[in-house]
C-alpha atoms as a PDB file:
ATOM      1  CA  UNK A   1      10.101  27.387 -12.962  1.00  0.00           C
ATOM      2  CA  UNK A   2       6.418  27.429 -14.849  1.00  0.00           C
ATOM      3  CA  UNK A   3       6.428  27.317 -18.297  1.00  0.00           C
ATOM      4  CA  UNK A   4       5.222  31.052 -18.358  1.00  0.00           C
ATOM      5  CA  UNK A   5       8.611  31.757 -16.754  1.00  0.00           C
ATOM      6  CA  UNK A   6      10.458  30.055 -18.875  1.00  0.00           C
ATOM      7  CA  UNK A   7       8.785  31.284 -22.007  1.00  0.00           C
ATOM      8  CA  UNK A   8       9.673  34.932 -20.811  1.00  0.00           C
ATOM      9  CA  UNK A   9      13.409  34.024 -20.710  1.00  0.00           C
ATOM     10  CA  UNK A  10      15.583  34.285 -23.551  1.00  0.00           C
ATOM     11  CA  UNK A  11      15.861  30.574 -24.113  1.00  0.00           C
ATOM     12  CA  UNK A  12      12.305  30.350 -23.818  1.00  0.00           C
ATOM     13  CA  UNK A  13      11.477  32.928 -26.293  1.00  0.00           C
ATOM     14  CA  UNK A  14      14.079  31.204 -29.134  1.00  0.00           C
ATOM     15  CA  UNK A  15      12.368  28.236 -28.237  1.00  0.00           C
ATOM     16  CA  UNK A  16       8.666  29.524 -28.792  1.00  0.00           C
ATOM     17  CA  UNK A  17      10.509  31.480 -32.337  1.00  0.00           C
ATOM     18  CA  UNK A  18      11.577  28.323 -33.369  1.00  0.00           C
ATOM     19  CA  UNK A  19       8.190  26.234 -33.194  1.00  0.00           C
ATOM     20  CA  UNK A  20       6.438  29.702 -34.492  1.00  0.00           C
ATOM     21  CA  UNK A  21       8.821  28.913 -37.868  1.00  0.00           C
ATOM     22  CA  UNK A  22       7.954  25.063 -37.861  1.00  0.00           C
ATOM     23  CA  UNK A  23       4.175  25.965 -37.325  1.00  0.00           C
ATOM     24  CA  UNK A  24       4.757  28.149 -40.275  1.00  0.00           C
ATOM     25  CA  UNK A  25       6.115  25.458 -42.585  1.00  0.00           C
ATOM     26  CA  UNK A  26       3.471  22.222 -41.250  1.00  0.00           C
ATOM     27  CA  UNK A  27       0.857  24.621 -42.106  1.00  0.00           C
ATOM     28  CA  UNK A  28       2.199  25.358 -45.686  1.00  0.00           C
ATOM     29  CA  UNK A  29       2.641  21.386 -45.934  1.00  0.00           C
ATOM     30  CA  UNK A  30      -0.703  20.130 -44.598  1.00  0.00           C
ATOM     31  CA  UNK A  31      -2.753  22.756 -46.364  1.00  0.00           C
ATOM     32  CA  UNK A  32      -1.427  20.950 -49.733  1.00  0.00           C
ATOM     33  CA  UNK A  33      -1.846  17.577 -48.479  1.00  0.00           C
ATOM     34  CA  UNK A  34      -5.439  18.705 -47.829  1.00  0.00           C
ATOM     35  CA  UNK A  35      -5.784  20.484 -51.189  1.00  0.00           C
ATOM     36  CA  UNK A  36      -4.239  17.839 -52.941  1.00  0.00           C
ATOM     37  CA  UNK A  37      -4.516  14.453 -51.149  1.00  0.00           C
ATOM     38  CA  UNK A  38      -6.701  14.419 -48.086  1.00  0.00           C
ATOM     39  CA  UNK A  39      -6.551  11.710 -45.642  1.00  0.00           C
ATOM     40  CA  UNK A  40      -2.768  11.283 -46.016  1.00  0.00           C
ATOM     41  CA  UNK A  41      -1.006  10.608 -42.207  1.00  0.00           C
ATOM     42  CA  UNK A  42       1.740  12.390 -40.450  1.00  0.00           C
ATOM     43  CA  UNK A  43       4.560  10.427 -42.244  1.00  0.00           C
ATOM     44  CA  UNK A  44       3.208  11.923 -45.589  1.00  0.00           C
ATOM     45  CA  UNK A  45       3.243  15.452 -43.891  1.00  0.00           C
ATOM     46  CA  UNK A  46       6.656  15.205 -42.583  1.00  0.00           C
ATOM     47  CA  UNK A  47       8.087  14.352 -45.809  1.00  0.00           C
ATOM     48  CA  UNK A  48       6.389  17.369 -48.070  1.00  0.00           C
ATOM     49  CA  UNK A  49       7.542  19.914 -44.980  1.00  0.00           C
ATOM     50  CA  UNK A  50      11.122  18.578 -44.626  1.00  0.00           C
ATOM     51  CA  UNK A  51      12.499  20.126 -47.273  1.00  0.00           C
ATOM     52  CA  UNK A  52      11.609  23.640 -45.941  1.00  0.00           C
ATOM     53  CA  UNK A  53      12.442  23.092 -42.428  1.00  0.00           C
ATOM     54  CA  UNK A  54      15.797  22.148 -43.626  1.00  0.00           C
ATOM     55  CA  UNK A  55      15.791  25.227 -45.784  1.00  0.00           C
ATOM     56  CA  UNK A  56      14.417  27.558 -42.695  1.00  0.00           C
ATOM     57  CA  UNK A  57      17.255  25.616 -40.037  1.00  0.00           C
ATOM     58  CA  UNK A  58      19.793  26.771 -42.526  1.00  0.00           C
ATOM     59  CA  UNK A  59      18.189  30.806 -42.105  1.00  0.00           C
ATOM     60  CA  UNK A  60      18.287  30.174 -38.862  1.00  0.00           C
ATOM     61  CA  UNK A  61      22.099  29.226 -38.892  1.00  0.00           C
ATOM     62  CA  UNK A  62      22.941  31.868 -41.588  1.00  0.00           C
ATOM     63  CA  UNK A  63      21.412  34.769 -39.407  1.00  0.00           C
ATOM     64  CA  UNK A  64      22.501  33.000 -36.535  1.00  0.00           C
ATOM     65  CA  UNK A  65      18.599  33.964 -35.415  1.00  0.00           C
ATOM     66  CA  UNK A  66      18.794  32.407 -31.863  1.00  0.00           C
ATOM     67  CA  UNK A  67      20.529  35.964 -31.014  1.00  0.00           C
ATOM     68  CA  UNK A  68      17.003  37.722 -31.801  1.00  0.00           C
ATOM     69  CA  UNK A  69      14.696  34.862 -34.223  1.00  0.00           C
ATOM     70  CA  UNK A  70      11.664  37.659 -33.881  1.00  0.00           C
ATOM     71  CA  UNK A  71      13.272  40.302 -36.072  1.00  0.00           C
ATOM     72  CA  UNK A  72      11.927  40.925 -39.392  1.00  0.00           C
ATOM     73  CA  UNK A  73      15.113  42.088 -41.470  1.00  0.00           C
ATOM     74  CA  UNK A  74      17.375  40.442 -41.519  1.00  0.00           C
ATOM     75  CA  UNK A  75      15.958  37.420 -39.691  1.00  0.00           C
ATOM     76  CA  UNK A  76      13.197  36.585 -40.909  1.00  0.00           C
ATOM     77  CA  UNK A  77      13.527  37.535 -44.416  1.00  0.00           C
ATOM     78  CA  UNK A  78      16.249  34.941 -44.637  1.00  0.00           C
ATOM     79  CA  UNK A  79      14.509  32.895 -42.640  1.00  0.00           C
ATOM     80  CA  UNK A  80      11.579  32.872 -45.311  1.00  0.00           C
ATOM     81  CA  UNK A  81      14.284  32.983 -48.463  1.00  0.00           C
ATOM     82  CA  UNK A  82      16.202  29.512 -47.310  1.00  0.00           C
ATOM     83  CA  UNK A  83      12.766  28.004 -46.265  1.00  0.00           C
ATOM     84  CA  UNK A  84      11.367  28.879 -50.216  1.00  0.00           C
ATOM     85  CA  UNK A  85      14.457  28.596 -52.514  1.00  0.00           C
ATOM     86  CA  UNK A  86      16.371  25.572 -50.391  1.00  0.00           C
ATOM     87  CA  UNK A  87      12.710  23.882 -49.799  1.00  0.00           C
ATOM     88  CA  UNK A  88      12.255  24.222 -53.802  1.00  0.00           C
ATOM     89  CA  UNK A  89      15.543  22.784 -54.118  1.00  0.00           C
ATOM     90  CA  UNK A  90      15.588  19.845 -52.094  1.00  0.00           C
ATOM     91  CA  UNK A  91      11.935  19.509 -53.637  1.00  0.00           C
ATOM     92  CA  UNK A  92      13.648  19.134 -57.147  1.00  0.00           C
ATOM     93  CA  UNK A  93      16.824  16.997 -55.765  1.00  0.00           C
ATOM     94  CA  UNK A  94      14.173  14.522 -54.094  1.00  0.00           C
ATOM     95  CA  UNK A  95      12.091  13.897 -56.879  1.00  0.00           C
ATOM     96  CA  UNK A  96       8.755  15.917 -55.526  1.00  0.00           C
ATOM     97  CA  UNK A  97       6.635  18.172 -57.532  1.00  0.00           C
ATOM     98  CA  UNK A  98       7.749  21.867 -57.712  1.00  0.00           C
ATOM     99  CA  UNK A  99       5.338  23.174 -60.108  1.00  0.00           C
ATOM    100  CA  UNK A 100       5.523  26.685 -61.142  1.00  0.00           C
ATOM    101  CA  UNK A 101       1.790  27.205 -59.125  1.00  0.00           C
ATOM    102  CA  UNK A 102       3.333  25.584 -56.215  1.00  0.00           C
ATOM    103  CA  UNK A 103       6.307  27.587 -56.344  1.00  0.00           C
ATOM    104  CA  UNK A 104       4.477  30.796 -56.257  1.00  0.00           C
ATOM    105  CA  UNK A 105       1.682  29.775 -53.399  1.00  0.00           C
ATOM    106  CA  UNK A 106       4.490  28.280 -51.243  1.00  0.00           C
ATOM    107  CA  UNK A 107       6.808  31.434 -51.498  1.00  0.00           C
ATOM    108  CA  UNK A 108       3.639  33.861 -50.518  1.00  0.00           C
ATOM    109  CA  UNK A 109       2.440  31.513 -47.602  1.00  0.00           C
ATOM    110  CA  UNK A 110       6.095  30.859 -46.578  1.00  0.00           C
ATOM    111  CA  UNK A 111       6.246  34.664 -46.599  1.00  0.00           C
ATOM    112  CA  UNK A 112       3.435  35.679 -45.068  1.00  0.00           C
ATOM    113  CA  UNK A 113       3.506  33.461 -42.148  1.00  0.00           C
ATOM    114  CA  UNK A 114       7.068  33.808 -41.369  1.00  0.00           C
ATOM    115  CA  UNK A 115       7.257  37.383 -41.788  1.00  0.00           C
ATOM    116  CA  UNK A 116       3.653  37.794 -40.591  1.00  0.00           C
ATOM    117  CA  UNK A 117       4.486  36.430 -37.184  1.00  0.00           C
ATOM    118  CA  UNK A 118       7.517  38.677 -36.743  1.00  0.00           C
ATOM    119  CA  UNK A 119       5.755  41.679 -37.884  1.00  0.00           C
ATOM    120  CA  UNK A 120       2.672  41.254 -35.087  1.00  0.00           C
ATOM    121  CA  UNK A 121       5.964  40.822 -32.325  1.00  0.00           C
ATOM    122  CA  UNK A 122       7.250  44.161 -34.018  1.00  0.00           C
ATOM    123  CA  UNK A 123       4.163  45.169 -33.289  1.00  0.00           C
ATOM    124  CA  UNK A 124       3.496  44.716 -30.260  1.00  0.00           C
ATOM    125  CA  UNK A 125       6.918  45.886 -29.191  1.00  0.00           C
ATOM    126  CA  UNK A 126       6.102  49.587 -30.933  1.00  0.00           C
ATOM    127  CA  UNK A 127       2.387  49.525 -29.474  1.00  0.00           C
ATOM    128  CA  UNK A 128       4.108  48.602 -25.523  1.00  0.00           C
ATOM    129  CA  UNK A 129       4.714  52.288 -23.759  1.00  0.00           C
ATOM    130  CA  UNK A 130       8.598  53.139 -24.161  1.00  0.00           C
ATOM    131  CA  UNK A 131       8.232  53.424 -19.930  1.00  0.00           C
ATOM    132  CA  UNK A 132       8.185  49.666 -19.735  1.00  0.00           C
ATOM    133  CA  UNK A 133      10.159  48.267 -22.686  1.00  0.00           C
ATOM    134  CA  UNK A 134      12.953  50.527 -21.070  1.00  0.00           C
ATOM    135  CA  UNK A 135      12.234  49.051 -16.970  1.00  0.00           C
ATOM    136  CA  UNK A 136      12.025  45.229 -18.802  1.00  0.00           C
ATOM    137  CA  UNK A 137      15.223  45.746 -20.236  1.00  0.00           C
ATOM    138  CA  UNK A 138      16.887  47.202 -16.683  1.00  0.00           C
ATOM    139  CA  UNK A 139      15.446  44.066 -15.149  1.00  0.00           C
ATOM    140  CA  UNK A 140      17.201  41.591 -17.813  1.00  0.00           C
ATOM    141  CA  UNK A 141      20.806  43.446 -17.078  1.00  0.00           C
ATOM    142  CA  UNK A 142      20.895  44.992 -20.930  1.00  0.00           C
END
């Protein structure tokens, strides 16, 4: 099967949802490292984004997203409220900073990038003529 294939299947498309969300939350942690302190390494960057992967996994498990991770309600907005408020959490639990600056840029970056991905598949799937959403959906059996 090539990997185009396998992105078109369902499994393939929860996979490529998935690393869309983690994207979402490196970028929110290296652009601070960068801001902040430049030069750090990947160890560094894993620890200021673990917090809000765990709090986006826990979306994901909540919504149970792997059904349909591209929606915007109720998806990804719970997606993006675990990610902020759990992230901010375990930020505060762990000893890291959680000023009130950072807690506003991180829950409008966290927002638009995990709600701003799902919103260009939503889209995309209104712009697509109804003729071949409808013959797409005959071929997958639904």
């Amino acid at each position: 099967m090539s990997t185009a294939a396998a992105l078109r299947s369902p499994a393939g498309l929860v996979v490529l949802a998935a690393l869309a969300d983690v994207a979402c939350v490196l970028a929110l942690a290296s652009g601070g490292l960068a801001a902040h302190t430049p030069g750090e390494g990947a160890a560094r960057l894993l620890y200021v984004a673990w917090p809000f992967a765990a709090g986006a996994l826990v979306g994901w498990l909540v919504t149970r997203a792997w059904r349909r991770p591209w929606r915007l309600w109720p998806t990804g907005v719970v997606v993006w409220g675990c990610a902020w408020a759990l992230g901010v959490l375990l930020r505060v639990l762990t000893g890291q900073g959680v000023a009130p600056a950072f807690q506003l840029v991180s829950f409008g970056f966290l927002g638009l990038t995990l709600l701003g991905w799902r919103g260009v598949v939503a889209l995309v799937e209104v712009l697509r003529p109804a003729e071949r959403r409808r013959r797409e959906r005959d071929l997958a059996g639904r």
